[in-house]
N, C-alpha and C. Protein backbone atom coordinates (compact mmCIF):
# COMPACT_ATOMS: atom_id res chain seq x y z
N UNK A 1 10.29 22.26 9.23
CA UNK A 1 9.18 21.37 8.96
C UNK A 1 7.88 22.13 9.25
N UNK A 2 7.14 22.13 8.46
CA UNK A 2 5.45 22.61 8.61
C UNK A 2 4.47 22.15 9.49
N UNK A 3 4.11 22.62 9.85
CA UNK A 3 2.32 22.35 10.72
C UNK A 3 2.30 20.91 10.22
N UNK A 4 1.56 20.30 9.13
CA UNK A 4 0.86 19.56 8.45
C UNK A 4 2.35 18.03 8.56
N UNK A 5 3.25 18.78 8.29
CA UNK A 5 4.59 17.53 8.40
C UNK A 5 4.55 17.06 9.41
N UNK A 6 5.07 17.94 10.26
CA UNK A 6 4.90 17.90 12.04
C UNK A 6 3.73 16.80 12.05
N UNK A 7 2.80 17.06 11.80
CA UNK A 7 1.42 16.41 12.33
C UNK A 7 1.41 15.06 11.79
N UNK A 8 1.79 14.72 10.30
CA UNK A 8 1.99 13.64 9.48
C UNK A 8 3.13 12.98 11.13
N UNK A 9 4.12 13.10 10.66
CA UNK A 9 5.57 12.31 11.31
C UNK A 9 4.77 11.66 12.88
N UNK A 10 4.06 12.59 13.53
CA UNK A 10 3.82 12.42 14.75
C UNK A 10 2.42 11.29 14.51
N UNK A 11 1.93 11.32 14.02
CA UNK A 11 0.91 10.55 13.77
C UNK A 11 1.37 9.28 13.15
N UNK A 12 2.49 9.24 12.12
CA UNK A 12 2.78 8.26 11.73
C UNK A 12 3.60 7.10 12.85
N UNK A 13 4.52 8.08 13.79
CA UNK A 13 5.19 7.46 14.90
C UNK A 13 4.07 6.44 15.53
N UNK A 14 3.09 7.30 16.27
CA UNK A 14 2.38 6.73 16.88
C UNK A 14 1.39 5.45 16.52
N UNK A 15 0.75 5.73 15.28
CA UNK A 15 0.28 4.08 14.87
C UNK A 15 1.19 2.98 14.66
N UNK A 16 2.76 3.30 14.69
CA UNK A 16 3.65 2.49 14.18
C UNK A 16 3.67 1.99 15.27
N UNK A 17 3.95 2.85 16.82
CA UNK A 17 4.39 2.74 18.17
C UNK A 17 3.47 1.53 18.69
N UNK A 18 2.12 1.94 18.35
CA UNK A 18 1.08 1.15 18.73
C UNK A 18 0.84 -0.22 18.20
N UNK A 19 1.93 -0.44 16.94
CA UNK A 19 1.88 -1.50 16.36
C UNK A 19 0.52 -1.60 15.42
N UNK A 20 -0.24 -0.16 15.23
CA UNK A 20 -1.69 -0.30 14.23
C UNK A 20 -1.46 -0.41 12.88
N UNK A 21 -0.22 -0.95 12.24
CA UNK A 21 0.33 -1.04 10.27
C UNK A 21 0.55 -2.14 10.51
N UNK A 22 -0.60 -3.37 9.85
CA UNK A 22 0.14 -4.55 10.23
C UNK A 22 0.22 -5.07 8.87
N UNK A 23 0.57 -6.34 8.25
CA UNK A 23 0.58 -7.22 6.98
C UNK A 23 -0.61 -7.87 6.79
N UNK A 24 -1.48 -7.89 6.18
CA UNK A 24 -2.99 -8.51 5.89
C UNK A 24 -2.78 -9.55 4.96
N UNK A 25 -3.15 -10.78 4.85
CA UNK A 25 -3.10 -12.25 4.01
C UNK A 25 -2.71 -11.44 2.62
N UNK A 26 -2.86 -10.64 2.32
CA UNK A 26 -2.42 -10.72 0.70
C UNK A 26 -1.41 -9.93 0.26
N UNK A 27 -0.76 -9.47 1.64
CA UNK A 27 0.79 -9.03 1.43
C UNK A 27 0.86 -7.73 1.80
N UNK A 28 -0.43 -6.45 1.49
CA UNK A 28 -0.17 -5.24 1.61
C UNK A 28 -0.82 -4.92 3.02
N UNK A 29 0.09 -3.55 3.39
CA UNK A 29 -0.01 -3.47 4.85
C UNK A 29 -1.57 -2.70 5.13
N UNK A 30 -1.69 -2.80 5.87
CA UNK A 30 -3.28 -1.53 6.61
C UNK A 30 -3.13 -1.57 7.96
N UNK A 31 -4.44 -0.12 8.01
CA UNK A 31 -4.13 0.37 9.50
C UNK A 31 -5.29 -0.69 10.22
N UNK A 32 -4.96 -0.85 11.17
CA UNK A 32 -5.76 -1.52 12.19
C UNK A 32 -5.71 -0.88 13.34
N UNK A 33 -6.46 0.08 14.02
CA UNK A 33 -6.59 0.45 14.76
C UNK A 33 -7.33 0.11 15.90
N UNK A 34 -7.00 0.09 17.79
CA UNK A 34 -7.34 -1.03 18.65
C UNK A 34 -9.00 0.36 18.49
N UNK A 35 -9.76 -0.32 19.22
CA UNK A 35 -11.15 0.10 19.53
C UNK A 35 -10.91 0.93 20.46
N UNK A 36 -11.58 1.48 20.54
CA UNK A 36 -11.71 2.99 21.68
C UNK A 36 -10.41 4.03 21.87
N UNK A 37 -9.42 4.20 20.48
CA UNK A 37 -8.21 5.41 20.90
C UNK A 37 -9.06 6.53 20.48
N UNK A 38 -9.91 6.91 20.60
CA UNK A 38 -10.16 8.12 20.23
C UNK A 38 -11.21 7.90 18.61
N UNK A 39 -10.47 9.73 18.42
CA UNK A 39 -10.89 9.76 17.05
C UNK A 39 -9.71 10.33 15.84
N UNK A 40 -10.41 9.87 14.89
CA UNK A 40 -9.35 10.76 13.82
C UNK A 40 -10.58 11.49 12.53
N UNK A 41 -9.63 12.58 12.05
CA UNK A 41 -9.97 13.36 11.41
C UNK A 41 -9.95 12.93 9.76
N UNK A 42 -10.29 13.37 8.94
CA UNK A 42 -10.40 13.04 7.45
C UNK A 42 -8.82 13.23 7.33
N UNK A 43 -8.27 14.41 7.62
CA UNK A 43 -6.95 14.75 7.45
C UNK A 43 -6.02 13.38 7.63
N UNK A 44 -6.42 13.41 9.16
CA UNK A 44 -5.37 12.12 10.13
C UNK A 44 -5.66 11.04 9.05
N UNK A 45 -6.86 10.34 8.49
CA UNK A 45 -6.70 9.35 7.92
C UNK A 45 -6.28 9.54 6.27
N UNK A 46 -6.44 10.80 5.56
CA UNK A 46 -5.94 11.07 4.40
C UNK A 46 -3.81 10.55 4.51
N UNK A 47 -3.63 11.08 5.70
CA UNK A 47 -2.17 11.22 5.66
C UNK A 47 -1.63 9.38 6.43
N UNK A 48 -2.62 8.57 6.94
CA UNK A 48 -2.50 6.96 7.05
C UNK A 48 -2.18 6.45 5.72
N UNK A 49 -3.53 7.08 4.78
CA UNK A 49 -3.62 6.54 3.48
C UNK A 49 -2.53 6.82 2.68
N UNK A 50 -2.10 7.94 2.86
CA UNK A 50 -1.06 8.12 1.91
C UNK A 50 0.39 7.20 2.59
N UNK A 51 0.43 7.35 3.73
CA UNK A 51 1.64 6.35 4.50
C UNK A 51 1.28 5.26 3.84
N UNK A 52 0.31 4.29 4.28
CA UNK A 52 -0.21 3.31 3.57
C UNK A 52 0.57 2.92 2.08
N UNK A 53 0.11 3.62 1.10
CA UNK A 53 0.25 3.82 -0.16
C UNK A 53 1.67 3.64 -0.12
N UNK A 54 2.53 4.62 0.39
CA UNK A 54 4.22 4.43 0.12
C UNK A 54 4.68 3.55 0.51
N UNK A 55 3.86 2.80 1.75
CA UNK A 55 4.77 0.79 2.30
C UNK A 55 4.24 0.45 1.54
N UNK A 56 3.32 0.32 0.95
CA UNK A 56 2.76 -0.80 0.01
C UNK A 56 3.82 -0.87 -1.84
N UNK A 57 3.94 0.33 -1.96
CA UNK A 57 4.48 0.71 -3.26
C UNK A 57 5.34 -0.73 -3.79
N UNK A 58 6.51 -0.96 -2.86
CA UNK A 58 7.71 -2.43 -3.50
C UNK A 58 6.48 -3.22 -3.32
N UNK A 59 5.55 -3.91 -2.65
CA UNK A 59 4.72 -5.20 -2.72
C UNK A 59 3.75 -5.04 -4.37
N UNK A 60 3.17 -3.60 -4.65
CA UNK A 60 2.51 -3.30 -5.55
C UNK A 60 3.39 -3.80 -6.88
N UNK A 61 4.71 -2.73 -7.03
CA UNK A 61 5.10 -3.28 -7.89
C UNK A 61 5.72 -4.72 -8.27
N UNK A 62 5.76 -5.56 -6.96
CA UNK A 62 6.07 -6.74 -6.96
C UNK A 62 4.93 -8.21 -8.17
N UNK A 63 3.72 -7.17 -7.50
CA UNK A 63 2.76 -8.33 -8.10
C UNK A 63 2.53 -7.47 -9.56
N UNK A 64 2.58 -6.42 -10.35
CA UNK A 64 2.56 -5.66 -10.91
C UNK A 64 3.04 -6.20 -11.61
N UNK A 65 4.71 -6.47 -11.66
CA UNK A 65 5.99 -6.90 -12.16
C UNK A 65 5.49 -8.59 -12.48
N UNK A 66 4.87 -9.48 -11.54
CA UNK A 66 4.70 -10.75 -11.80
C UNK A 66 2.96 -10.99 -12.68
N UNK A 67 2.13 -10.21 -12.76
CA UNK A 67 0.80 -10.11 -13.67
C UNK A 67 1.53 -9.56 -15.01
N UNK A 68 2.29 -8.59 -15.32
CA UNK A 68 2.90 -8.50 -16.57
C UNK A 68 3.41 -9.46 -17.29
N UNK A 69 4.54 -10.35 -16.57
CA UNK A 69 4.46 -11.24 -17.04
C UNK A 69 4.02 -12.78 -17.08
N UNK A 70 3.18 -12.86 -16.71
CA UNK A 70 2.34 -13.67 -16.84
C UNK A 70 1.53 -13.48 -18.02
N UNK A 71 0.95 -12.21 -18.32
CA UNK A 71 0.26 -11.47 -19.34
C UNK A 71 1.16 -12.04 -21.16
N UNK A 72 2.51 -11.58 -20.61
CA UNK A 72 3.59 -11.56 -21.70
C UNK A 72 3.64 -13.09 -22.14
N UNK A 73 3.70 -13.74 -21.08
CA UNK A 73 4.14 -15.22 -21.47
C UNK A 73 2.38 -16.40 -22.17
N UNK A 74 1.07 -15.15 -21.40
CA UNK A 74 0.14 -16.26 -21.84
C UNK A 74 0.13 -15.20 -23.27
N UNK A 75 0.10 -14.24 -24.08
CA UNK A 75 0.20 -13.81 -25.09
C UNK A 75 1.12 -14.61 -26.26
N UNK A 76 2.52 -14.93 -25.80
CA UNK A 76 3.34 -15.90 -26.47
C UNK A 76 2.20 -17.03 -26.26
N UNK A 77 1.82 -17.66 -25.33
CA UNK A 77 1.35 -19.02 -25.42
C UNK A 77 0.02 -19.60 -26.38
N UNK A 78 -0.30 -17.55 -26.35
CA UNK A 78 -1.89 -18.00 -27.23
C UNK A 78 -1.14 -17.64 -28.67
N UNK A 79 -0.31 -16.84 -28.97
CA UNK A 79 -0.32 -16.30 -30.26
C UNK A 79 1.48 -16.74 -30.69
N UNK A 80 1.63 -18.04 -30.39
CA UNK A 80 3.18 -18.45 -30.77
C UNK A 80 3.86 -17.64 -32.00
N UNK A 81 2.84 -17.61 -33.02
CA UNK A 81 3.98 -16.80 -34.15
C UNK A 81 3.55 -15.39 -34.28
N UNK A 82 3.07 -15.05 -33.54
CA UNK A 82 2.67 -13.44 -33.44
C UNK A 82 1.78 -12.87 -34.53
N UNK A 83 0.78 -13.55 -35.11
CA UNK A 83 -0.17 -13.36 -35.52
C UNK A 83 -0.81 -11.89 -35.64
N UNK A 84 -1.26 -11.97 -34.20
CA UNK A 84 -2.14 -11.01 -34.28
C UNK A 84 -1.56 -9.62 -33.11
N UNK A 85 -0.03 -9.33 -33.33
CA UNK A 85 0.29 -8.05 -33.00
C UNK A 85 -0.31 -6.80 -34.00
């Protein structure tokens, strides 16, 4: 494992440890971090964001999956005989 992995894994442990990835009202997770741990670096929070990004991915495609069709079904609803494909 690399410098940069190493540093990811260990960083990721620790906001998890701390309980700072929580669920926010609209389903996808973020960091919440308590006031006064310190600091973090562009890096440290580039590699949150990207953690971030990969829990969120099944919720993304969840609502993704349910706006498509919704999309699909108000398209049938406006254009019943397919008019205007």
């Amino acid at each position: 494992m690399d410098f940069r992995e190493e540093k990811k894994k260990k960083l990721i442990d620790i906001i998890q440890e701390r309980k700072e990835v929580i669920a926010g009202d609209d389903g996808f997770y973020c960091y919440w971090p308590e006031p006064s741990r310190g600091f973090l670096s562009s890096d440290d929070l580039r590699i949150i964001a990207d953690y971030l990004d990969e829990i969120n991915k099944p919720w993304q495609k969840q609502i993704d999956r349910y706006f498509n069709e919704q999309r699909a079904e108000d398209q049938i609803r406006l254009d019943p005989l397919g008019f205007h494909e």
